[in-house]
N, C-alpha and C. Protein backbone atom coordinates (compact mmCIF):
# COMPACT_ATOMS: atom_id res chain seq x y z
N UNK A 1 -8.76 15.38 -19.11
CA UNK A 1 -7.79 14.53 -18.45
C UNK A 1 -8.18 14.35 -16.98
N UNK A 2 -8.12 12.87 -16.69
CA UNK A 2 -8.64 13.11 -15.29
C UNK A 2 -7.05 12.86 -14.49
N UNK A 3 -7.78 13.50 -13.07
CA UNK A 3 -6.75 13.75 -12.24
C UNK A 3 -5.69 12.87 -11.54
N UNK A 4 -4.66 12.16 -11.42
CA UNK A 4 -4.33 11.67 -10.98
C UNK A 4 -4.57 11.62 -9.22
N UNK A 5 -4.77 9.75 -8.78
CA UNK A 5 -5.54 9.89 -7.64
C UNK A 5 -4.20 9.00 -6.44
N UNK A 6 -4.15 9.88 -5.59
CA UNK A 6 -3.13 9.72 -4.34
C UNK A 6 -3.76 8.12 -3.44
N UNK A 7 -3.23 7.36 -3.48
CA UNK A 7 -3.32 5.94 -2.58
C UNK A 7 -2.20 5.84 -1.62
N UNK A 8 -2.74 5.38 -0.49
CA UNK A 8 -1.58 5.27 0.43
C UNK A 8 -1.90 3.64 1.33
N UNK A 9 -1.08 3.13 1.11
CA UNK A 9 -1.25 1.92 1.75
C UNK A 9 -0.47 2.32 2.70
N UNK A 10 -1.27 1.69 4.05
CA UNK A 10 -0.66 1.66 5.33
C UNK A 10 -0.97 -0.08 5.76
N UNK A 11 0.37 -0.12 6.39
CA UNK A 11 0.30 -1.54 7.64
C UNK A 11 0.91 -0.95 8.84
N UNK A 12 1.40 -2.05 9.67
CA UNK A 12 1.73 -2.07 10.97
C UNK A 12 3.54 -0.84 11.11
N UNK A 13 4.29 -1.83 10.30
CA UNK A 13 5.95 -1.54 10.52
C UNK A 13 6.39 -0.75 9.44
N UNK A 14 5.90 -0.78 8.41
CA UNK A 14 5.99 0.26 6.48
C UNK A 14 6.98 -0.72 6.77
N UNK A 15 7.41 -1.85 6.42
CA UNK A 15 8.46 -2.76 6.69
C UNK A 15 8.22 -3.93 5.18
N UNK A 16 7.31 -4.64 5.67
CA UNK A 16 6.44 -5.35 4.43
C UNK A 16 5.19 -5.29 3.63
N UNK A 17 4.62 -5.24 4.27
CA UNK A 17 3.20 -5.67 3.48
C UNK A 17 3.04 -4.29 2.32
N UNK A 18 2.96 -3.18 3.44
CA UNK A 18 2.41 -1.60 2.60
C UNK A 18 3.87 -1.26 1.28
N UNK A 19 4.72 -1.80 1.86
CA UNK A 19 5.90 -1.39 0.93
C UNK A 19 5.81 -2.21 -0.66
N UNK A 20 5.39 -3.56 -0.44
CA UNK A 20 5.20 -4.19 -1.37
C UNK A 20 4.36 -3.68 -2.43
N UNK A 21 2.99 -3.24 -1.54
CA UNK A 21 1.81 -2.15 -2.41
C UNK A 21 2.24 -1.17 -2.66
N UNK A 22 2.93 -0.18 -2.37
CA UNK A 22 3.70 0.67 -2.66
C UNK A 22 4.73 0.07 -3.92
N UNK A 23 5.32 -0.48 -4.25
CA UNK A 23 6.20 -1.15 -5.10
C UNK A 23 5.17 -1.49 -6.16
N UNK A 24 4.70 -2.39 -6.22
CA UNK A 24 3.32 -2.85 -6.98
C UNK A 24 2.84 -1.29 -7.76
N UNK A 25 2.29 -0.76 -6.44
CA UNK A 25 1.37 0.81 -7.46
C UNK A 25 2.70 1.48 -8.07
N UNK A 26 3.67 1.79 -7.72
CA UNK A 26 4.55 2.82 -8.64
C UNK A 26 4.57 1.98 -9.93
N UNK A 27 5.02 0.88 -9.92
CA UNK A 27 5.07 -0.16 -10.95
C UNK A 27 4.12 0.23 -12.19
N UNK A 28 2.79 -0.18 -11.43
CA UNK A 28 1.47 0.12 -12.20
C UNK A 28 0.66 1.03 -12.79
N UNK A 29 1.54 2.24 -11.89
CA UNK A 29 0.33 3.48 -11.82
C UNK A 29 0.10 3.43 -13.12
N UNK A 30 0.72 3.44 -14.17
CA UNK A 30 1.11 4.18 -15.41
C UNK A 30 0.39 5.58 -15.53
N UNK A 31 0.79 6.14 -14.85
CA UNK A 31 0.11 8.04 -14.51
C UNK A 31 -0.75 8.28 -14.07
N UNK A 32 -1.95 7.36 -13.99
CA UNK A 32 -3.19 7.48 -13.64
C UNK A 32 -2.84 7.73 -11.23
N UNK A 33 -1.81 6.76 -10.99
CA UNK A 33 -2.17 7.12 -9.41
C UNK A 33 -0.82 7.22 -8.85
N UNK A 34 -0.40 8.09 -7.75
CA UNK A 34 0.72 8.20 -7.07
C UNK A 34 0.46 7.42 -5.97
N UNK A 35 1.41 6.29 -5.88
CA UNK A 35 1.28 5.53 -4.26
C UNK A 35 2.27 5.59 -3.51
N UNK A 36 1.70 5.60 -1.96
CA UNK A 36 2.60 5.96 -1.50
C UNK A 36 2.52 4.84 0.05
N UNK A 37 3.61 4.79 1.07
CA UNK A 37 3.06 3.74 2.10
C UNK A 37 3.42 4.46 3.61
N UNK A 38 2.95 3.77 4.66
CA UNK A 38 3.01 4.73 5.58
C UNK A 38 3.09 2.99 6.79
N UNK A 39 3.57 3.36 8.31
CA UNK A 39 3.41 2.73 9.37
C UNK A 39 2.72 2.79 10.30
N UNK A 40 1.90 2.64 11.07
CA UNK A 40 1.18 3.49 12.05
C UNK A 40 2.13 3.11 13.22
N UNK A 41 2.89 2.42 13.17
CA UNK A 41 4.07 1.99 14.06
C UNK A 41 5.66 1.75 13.33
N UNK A 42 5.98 2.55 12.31
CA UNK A 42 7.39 2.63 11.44
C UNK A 42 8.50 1.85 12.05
N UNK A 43 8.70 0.68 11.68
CA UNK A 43 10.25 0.44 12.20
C UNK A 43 11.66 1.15 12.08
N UNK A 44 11.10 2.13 11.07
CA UNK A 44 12.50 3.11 10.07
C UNK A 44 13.36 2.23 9.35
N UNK A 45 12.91 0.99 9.00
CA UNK A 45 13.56 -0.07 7.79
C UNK A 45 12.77 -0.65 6.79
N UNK A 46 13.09 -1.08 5.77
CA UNK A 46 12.56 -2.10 5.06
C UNK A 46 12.60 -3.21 5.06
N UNK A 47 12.43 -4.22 5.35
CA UNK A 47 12.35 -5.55 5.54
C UNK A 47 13.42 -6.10 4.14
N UNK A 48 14.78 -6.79 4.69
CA UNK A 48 15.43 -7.09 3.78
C UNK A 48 14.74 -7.92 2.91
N UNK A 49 14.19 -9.46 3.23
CA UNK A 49 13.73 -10.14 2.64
C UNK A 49 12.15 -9.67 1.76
N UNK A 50 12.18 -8.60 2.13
CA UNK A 50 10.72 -8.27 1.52
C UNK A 50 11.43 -7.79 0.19
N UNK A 51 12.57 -7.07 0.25
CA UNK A 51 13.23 -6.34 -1.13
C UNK A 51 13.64 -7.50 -1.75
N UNK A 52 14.28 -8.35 -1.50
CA UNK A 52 14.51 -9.66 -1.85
C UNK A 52 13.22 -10.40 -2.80
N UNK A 53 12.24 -10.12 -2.64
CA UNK A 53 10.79 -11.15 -2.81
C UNK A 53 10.60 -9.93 -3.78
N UNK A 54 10.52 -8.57 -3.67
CA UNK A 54 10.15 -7.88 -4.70
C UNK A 54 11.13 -7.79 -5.79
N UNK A 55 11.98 -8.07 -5.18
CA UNK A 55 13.43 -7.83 -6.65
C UNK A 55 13.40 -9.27 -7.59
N UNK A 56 12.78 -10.84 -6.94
CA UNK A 56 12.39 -11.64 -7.31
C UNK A 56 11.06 -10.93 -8.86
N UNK A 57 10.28 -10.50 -8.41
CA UNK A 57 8.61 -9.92 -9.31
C UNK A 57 9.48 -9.18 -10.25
N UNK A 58 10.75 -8.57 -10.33
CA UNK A 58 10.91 -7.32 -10.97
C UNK A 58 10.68 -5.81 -10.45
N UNK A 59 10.82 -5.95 -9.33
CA UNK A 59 10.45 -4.54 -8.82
C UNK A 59 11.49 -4.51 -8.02
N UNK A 60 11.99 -3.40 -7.91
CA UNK A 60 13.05 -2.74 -6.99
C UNK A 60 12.61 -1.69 -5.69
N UNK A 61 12.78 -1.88 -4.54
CA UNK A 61 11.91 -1.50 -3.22
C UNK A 61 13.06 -0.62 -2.85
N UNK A 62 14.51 -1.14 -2.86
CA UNK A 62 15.58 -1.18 -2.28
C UNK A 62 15.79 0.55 -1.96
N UNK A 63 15.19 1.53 -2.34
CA UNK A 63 15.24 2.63 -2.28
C UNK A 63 14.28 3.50 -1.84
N UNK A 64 12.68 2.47 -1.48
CA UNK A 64 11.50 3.23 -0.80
C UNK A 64 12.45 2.68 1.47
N UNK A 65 11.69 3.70 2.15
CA UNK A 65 11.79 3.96 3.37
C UNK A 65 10.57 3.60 3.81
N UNK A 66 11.19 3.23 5.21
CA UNK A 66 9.72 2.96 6.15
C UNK A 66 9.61 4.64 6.89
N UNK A 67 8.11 4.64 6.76
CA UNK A 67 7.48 5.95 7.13
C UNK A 67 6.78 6.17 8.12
N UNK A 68 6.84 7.19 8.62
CA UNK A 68 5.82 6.83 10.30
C UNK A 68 4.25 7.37 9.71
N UNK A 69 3.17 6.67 9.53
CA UNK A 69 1.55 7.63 9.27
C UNK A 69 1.77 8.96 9.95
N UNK A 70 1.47 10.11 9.58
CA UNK A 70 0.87 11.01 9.98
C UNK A 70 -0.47 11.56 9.21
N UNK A 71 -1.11 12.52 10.13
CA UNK A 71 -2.81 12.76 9.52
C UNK A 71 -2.22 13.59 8.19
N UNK A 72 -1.46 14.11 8.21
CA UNK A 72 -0.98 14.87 6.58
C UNK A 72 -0.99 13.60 5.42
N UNK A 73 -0.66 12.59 5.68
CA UNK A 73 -0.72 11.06 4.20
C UNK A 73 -2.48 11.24 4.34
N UNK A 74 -2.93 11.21 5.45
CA UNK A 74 -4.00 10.76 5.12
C UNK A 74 -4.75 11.49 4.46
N UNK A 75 -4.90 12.59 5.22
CA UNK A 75 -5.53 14.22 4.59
C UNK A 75 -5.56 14.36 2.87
N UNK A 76 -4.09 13.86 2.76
CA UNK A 76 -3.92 13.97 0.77
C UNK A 76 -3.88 12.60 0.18
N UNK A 77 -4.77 11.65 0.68
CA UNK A 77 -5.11 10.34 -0.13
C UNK A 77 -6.13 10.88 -0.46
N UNK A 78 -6.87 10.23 -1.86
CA UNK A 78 -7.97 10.11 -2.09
C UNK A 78 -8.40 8.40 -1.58
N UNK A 79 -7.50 7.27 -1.43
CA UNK A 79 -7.96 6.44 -1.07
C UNK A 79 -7.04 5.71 0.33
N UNK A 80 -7.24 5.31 1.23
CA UNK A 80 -6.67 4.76 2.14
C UNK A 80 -6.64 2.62 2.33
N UNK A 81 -5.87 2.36 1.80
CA UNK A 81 -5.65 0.95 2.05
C UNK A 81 -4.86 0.64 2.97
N UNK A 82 -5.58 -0.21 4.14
CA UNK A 82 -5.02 -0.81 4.92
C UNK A 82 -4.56 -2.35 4.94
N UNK A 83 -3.40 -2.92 5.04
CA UNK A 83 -3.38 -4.07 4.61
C UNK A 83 -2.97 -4.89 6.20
N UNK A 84 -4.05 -5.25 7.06
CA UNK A 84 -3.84 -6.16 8.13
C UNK A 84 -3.45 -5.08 9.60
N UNK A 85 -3.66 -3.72 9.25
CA UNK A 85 -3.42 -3.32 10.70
C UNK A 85 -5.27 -2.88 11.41
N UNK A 86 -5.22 -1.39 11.72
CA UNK A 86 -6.22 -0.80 12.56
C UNK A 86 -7.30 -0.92 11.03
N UNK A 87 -8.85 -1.42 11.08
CA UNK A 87 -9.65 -1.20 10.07
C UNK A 87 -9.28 0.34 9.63
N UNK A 88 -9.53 0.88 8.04
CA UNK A 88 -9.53 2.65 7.85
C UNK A 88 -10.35 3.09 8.56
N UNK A 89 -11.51 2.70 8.10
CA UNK A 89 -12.32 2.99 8.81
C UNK A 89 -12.12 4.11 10.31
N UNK A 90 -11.53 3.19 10.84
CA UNK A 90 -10.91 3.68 12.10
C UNK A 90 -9.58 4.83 11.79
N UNK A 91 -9.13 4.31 10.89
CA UNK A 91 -8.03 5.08 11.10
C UNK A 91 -7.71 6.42 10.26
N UNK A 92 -9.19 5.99 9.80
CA UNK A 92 -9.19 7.81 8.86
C UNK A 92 -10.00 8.61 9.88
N UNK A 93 -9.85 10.01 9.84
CA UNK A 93 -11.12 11.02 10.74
C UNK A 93 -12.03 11.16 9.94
N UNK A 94 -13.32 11.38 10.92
CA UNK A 94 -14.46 11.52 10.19
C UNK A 94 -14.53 12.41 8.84
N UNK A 95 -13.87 13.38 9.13
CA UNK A 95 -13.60 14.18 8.09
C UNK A 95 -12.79 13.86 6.35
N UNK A 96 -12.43 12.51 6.28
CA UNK A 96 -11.86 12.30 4.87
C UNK A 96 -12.69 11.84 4.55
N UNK A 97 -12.91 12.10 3.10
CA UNK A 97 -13.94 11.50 2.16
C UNK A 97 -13.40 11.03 1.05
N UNK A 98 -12.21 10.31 1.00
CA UNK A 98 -11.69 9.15 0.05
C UNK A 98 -12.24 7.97 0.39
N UNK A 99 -12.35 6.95 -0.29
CA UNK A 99 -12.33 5.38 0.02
C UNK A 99 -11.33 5.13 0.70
N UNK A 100 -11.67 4.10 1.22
CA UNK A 100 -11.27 3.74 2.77
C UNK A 100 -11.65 1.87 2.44
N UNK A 101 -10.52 1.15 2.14
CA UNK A 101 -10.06 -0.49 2.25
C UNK A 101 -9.51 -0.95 3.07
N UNK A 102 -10.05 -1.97 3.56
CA UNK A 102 -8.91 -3.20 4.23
C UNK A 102 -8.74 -4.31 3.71
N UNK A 103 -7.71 -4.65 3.70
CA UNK A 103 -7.50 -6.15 2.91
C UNK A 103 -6.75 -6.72 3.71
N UNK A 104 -7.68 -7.45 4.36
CA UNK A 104 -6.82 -8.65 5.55
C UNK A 104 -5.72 -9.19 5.10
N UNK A 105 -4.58 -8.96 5.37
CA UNK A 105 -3.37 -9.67 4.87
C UNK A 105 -2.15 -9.93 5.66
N UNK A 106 -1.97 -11.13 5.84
CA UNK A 106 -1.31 -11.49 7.01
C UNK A 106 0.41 -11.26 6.76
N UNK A 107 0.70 -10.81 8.34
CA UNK A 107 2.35 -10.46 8.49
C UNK A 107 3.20 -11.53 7.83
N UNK A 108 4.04 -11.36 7.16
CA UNK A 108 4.70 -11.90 6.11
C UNK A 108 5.83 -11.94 7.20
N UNK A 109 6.46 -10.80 8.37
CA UNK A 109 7.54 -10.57 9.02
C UNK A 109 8.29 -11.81 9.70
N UNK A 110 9.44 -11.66 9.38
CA UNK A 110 9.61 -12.89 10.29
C UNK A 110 9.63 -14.61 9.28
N UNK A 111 9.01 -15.03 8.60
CA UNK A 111 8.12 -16.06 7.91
C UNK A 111 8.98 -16.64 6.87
N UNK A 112 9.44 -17.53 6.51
CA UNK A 112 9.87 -18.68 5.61
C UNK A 112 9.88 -17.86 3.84
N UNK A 113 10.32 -17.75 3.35
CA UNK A 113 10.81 -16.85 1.85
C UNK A 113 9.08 -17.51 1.05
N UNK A 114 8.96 -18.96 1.11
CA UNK A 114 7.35 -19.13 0.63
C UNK A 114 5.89 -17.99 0.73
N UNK A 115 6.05 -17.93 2.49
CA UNK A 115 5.18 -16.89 2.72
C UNK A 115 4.94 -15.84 2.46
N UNK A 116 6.68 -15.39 2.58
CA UNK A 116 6.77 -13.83 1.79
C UNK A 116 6.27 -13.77 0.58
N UNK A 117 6.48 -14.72 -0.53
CA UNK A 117 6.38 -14.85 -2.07
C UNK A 117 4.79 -14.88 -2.10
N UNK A 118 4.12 -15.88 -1.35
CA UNK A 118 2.79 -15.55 -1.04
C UNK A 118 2.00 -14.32 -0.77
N UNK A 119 2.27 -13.86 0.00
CA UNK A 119 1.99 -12.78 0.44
C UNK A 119 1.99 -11.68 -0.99
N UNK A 120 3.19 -11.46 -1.30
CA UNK A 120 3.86 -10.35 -2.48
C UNK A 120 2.75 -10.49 -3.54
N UNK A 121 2.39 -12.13 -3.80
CA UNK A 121 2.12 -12.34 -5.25
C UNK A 121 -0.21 -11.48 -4.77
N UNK A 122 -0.18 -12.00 -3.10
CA UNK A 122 -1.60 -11.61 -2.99
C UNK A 122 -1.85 -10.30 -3.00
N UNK A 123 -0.89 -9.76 -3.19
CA UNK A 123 -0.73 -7.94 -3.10
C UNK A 123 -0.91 -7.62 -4.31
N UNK A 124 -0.27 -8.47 -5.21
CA UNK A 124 0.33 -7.84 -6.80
C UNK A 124 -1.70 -7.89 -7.30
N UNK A 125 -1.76 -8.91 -7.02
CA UNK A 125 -3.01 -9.27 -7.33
C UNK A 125 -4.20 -7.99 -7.16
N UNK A 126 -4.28 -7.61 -6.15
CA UNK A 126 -5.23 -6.57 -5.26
C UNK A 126 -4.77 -5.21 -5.85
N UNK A 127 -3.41 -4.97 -5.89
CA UNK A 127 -2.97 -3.56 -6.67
C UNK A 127 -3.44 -3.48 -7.69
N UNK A 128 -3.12 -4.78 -8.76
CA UNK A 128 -4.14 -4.78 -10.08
C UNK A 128 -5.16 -4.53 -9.87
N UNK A 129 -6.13 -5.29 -9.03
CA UNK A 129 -7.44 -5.01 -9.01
C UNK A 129 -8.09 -3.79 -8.98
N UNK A 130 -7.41 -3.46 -8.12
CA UNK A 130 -7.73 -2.09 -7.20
C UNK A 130 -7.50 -0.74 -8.25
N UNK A 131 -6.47 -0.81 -9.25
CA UNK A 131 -5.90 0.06 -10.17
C UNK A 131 -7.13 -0.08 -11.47
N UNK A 132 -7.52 -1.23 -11.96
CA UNK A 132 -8.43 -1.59 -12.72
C UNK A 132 -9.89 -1.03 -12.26
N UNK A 133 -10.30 -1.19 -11.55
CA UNK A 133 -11.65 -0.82 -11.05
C UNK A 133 -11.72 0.99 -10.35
N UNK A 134 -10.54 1.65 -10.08
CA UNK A 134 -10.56 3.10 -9.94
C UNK A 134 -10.49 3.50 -11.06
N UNK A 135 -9.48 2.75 -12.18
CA UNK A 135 -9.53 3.57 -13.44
C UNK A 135 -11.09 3.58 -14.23
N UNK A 136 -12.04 2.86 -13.79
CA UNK A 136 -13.36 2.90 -14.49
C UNK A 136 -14.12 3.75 -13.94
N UNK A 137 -13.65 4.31 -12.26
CA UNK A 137 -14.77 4.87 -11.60
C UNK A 137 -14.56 6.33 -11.33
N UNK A 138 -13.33 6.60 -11.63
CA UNK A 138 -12.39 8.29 -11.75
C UNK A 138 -13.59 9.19 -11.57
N UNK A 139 -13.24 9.78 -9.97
CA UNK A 139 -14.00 10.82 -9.57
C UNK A 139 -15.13 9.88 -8.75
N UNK A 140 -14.90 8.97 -8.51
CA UNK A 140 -16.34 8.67 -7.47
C UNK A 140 -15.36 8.39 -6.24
N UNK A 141 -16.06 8.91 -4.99
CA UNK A 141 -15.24 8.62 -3.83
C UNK A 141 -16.25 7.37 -2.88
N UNK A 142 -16.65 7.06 -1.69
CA UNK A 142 -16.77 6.20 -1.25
C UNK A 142 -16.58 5.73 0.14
């Protein structure tokens, strides 16, 4: 049995973007990954209209929190996705040896219910992806 693998999407506010991926991976994991989301700047809310846009997909947000990053999320990812803030790169220490993504993805905050829906549906997309292509590679880091 392989191990289940820790993902943490981080953005700017844990407000939209990372919460959505977060929403998306619990959705998806189906056991294989625990996701989780983080802020490197936490507003301590969720973006109403973002729960709104996910409760639209079938997913219910209405009960995940915005989180402030600390080096402890990062320390216990095996993978770090960043969606539109600091590259990982940067924002992991030299010392983690998970994969490390960015996926340019623009602030939804603020933005017309279209954009949001945009945005949500380019996430749903990338979580799949991203869930599909770890489940083939289980145990390779990067």
């Amino acid at each position: 049995m392989v191990a289940r693998k820790n993902i943490l999407f981080v953005c700017v506010g844990n407000t939209c973007r990372s919460q959505m991926a977060e929403g998306f991976g619990r959705l998806l994991a189906n056991g294989r990954f625990e996701a989780a989301s983080a802020g490197t700047s936490a507003f301590g809310h969720v973006n109403g209209q973002t729960i709104a846009a996910m409760s639209e997909a079938g997913v219910d947000i209405s009960r995940q929190t915005s989180k402030q990053l600390t080096d402890e999320m990062i320390a216990s990812a095996d993978i770090v996705v960043t969606l539109g803030c600091i590259p990982a790169g940067e924002l992991c220490p030299a010392s983690f040896n998970g994969v490390k993504l960015d996926w340019k993805i623009e602030d939804p905050l603020g933005r017309p219910p279209d954009v949001i829906r945009r945005v949500r549906d380019d996430i749903k997309k990338r979580v799949e992806y991203l869930f599909e292509g770890e489940a083939g590679h289980a145990g390779q880091g990067g």
